[in-house]
Protein backbone atom coordinates (compact mmCIF):
# COMPACT_ATOMS: atom_id res chain seq x y z
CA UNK A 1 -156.73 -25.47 58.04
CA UNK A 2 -154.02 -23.18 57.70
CA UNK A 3 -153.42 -20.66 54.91
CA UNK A 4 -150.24 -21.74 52.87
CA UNK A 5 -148.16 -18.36 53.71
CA UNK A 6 -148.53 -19.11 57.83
CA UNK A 7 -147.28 -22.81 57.05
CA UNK A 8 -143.50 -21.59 57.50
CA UNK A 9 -142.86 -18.55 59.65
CA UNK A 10 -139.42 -17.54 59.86
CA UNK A 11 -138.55 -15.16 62.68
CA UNK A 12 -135.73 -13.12 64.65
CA UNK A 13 -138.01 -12.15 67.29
CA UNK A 14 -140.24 -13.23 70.30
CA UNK A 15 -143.44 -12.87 69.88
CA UNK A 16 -146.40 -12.31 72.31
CA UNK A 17 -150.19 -13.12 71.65
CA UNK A 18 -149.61 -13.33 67.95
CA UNK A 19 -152.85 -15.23 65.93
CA UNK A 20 -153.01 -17.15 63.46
CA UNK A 21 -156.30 -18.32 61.76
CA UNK A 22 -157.53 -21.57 61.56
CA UNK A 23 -160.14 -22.66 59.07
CA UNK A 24 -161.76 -25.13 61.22
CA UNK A 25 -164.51 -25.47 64.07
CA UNK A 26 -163.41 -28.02 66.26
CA UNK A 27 -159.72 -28.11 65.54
CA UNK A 28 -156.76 -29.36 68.46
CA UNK A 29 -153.01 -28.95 68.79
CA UNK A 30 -152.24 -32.25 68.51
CA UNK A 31 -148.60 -31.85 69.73
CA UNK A 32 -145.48 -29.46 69.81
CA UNK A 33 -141.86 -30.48 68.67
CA UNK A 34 -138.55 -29.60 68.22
CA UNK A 35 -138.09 -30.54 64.79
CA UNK A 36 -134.26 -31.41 64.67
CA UNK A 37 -134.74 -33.71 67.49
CA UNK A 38 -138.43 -34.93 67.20
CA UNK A 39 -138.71 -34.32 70.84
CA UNK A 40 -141.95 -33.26 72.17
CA UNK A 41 -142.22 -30.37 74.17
CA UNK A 42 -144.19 -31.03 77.64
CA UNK A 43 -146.18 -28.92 80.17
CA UNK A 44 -145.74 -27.41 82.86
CA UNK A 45 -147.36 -30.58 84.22
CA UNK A 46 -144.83 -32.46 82.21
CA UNK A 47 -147.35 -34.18 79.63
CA UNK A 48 -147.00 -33.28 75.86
CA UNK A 49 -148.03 -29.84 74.98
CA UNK A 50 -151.68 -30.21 73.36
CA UNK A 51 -154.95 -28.23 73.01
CA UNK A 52 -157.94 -30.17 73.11
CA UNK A 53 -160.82 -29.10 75.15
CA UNK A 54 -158.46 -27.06 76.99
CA UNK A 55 -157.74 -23.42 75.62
CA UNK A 56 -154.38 -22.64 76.37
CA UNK A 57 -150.45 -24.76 77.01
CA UNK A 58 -147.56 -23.85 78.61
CA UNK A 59 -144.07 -24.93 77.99
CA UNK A 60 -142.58 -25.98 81.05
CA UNK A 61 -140.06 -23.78 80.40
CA UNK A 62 -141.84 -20.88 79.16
CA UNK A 63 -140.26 -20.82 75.58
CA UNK A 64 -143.66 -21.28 73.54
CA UNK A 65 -147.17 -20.69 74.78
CA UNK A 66 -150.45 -21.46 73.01
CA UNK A 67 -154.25 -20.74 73.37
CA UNK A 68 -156.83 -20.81 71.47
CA UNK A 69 -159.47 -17.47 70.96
CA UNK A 70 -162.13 -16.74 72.51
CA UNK A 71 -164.16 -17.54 69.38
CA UNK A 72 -162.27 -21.00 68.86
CA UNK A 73 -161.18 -19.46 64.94
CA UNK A 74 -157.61 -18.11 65.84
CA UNK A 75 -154.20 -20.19 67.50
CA UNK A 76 -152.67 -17.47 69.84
CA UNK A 77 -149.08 -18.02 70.08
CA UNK A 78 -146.54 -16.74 72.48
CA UNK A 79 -142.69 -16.94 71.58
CA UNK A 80 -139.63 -16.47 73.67
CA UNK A 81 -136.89 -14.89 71.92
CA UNK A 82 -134.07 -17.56 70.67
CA UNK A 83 -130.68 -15.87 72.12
CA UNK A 84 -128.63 -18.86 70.61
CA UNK A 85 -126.42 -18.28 67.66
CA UNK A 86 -128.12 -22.03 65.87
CA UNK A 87 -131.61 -21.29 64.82
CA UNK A 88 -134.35 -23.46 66.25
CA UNK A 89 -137.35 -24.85 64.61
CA UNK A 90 -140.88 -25.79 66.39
CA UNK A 91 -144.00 -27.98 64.78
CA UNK A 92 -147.19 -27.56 65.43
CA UNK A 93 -149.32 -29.80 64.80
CA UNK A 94 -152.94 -29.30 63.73
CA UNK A 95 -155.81 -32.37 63.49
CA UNK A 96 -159.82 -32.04 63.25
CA UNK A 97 -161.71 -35.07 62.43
CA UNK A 98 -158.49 -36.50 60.99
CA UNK A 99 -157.73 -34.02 58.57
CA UNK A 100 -153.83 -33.12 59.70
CA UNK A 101 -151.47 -29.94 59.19
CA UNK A 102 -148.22 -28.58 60.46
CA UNK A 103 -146.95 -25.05 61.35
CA UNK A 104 -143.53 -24.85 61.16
CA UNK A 105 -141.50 -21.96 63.02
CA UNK A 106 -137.93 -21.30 62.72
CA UNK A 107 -136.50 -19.04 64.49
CA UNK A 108 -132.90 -17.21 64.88
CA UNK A 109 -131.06 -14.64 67.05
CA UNK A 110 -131.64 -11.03 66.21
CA UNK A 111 -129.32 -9.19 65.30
CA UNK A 112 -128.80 -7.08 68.57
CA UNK A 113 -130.93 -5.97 71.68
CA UNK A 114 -131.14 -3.06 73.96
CA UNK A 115 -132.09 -1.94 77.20
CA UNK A 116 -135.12 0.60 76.75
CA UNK A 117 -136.15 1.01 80.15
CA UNK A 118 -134.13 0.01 83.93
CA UNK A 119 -135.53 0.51 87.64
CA UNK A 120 -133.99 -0.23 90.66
CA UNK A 121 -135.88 -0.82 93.65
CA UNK A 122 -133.88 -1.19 97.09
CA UNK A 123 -134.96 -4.16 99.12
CA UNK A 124 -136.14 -2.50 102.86
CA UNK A 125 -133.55 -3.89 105.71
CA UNK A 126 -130.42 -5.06 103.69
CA UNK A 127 -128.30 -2.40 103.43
CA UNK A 128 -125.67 -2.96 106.38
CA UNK A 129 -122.84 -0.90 107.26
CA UNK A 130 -120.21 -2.42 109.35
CA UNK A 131 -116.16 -2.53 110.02
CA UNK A 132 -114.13 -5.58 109.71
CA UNK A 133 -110.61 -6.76 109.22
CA UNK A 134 -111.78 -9.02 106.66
CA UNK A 135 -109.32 -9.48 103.74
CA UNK A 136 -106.99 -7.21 105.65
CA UNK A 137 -103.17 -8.39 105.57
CA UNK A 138 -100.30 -7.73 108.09
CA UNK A 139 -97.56 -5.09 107.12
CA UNK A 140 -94.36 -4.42 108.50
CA UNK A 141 -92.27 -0.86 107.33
CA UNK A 142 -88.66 -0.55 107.43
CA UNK A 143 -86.94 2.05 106.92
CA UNK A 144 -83.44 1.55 106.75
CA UNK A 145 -82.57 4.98 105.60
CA UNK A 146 -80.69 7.87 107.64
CA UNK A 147 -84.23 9.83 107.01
CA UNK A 148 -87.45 9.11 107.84
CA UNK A 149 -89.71 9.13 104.53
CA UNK A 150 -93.20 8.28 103.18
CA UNK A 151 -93.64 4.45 102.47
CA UNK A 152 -96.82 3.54 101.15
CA UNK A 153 -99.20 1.25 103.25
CA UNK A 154 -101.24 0.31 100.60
CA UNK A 155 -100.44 -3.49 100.86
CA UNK A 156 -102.68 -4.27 104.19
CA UNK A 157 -105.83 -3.50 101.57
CA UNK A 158 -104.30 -5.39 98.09
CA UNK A 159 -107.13 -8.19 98.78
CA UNK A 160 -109.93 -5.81 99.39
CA UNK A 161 -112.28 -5.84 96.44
CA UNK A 162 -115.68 -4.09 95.48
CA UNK A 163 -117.85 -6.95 94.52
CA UNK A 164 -121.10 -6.82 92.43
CA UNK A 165 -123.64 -9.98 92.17
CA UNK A 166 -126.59 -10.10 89.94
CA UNK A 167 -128.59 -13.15 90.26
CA UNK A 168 -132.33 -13.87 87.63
CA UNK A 169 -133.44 -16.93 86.63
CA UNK A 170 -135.56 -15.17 84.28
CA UNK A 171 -135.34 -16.74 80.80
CA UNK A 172 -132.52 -15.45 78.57
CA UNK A 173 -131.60 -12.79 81.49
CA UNK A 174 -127.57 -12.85 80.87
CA UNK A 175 -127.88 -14.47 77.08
CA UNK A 176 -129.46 -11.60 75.19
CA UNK A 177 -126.45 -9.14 74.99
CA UNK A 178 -123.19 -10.03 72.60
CA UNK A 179 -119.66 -10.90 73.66
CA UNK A 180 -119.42 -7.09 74.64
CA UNK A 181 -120.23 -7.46 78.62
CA UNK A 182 -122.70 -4.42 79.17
CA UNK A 183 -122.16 -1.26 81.91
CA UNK A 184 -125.20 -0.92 83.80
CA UNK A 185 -125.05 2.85 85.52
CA UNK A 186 -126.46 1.77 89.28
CA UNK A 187 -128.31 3.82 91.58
CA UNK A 188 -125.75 5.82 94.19
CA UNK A 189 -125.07 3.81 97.24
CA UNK A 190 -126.20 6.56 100.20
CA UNK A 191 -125.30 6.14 104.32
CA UNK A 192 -126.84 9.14 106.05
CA UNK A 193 -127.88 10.29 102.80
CA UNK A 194 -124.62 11.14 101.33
CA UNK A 195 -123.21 9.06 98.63
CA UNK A 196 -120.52 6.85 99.17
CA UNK A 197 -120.14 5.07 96.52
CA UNK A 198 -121.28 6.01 92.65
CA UNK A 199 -120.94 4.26 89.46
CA UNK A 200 -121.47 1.29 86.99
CA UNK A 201 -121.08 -2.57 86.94
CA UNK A 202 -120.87 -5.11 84.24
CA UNK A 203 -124.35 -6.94 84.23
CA UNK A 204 -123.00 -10.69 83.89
CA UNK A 205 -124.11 -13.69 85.33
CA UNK A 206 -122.42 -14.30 89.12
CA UNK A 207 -119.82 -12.14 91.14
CA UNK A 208 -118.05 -9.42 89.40
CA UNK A 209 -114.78 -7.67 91.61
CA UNK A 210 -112.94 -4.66 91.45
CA UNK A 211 -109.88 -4.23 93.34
CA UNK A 212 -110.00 -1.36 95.95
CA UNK A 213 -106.51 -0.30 95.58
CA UNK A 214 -104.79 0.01 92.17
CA UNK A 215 -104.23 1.77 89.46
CA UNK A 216 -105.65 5.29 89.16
CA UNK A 217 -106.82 4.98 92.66
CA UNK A 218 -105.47 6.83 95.58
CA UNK A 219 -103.13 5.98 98.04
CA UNK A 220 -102.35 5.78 101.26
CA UNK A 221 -98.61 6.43 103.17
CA UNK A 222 -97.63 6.80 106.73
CA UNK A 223 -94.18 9.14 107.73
CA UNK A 224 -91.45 6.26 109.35
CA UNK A 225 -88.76 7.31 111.39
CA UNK A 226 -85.01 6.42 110.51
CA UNK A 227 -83.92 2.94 111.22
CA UNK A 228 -87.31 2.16 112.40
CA UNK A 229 -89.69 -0.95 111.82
CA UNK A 230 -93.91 -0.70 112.16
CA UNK A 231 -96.27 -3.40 111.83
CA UNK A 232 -99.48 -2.50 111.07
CA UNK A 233 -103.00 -3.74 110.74
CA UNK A 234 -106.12 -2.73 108.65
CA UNK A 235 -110.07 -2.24 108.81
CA UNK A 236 -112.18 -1.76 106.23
CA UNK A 237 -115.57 -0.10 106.48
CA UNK A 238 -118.22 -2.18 104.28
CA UNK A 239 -121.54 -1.20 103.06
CA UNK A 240 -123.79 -4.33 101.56
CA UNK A 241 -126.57 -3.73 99.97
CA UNK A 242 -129.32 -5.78 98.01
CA UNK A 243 -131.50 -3.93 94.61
CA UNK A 244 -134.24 -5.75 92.72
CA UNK A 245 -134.09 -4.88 88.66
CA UNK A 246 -136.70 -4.70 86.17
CA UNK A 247 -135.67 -3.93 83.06
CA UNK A 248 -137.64 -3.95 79.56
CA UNK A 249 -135.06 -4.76 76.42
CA UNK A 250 -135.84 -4.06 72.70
CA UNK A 251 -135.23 -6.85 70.13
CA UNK A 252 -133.48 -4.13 67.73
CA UNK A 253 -134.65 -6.33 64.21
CA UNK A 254 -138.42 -6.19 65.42
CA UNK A 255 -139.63 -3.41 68.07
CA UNK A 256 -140.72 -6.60 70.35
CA UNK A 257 -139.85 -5.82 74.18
CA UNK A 258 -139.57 -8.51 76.68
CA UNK A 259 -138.86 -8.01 80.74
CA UNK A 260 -135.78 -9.18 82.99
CA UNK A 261 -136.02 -8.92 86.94
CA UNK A 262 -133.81 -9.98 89.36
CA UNK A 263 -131.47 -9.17 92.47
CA UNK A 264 -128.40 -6.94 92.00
CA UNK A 265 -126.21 -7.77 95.64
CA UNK A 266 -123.48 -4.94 96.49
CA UNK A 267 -120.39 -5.61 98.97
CA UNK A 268 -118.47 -2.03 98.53
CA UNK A 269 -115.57 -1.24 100.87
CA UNK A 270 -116.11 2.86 101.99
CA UNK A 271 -113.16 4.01 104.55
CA UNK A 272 -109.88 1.95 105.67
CA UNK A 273 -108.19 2.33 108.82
CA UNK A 274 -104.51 1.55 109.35
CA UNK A 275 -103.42 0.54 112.88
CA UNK A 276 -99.94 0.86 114.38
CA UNK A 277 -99.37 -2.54 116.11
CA UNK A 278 -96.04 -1.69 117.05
CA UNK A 279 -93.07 0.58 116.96
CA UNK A 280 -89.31 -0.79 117.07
């Protein structure tokens, strides 16, 4: 039923709506395995994957798709790519009128992917601007000195962080990159249409902070009298947003192009405010 060279496809791609012939009328998939395990492969209405009078499966979880053509001569098969280091092998297997034959497919990880394409669409009513004391901390200054002098205040904002979420349960969304986190250049963050924030964030799966104050970053001082103690409180000015990502990535081995979507959430800390609490 199958020509000898399509008996054993070995891959480092996806593929999508790829044929293969079949020399027979009224052939069926008889089943779909995982050939280290023997395990079959179900549905997405949990029975074993088969073609019979039906023209198309789906995996339940969307790694292998199959239909037959529109002129019952050709097995269309749809591949997700295989982002683990271990190569994988599937079985197909083929039966009309008891006559019986196998497609194997192995398949590995390419050798590296790429993002092509990237949109960012923001989600209407979830950007939020508002001022809190929120992972603010207490300060006292003393200055013990003869002279008043500049002592830093940056302390009250040490556990103030930017934070970046991005959230897909897309197949393979945070698996097809290396061990080299990517830097995803985001769309700048505008209130009153000036841009308060600008910049990139690793794309990795759950919440990503940056502290607000540290190195390279500016700081803030207040002027304290001689032999005078302040304590002080803080604010911080947030601004939360919510994007929705579609991006198209390149398998760099084949030219095939798959899609990831999902939600990029923002928490980004804009303008602190120190307050005198008291004076002694």
């Amino acid at each position: 039923m199958i020509d000898k060279s399509l008996k054993n496809l070995e891959l480092s791609t996806g593929v999508a709506n790829n044929v293969i012939t079949i020399h027979a009328q009224y052939w069926q998939v008889e089943f779909v395995k995982e050939a280290s395990t023997g395990t079959l492969l179900l549905d997405k209405a949990g029975n074993p994957m088969q073609l019979t009078d039906n023209d198309q499966t789906e995996h339940d979880g969307d790694l292998i798709n199959l239909k037959k053509t529109d002129d019952g001569q050709g097995l269309s098969l749809s591949l997700q790519e295989n982002f683990s280091d271990n190569p994988r092998t599937f079985l197909i297997g083929l039966v009309e009128n008891g006559n019986r034959d196998v497609i194997s497919i192995t398949q590995r990880r390419a050798k590296g992917y790429k993002i092509v394409d990237q949109q960012f669409t923001a989600l209407e009513g979830t950007q939020k601007v508002y001022t809190s004391s929120e992972d603010c901390l207490p300060l006292t200054l003393s200055n013990t000195d003869p002279e008043e002098k500049y002592m830093k205040t940056d302390d009250i904002f040490k556990n103030v962080y930017y934070s970046s979420k991005f959230v897909s349960d897309d197949y393979g969304a945070f698996d097809w990159f290396s061990q080299d986190v990517p830097l995803i250049s985001i769309p700048d963050l505008l209130v009153d249409e000036a841009a308060v924030w600008s910049g990139r964030v690793p794309f990795q799966q759950g919440e990503t902070k940056e502290a607000y104050i540290g190195e390279g970053k500016s700081s803030e001082s207040l002027l304290v009298q001689p032999h005078t103690n302040i304590d002080l409180e803080g604010t911080i000015t947030y601004v939360e947003r919510s994007l929705k990502f579609t991006w198209t990535i390149q398998n760099e081995e084949s030219g095939h192009r798959f899609t990831v979507t999902g939600l990029l959430h923002q928490k980004v800390p804009v303008s602190p405010t120190t307050i005198i609490k008291r004076l002694y």
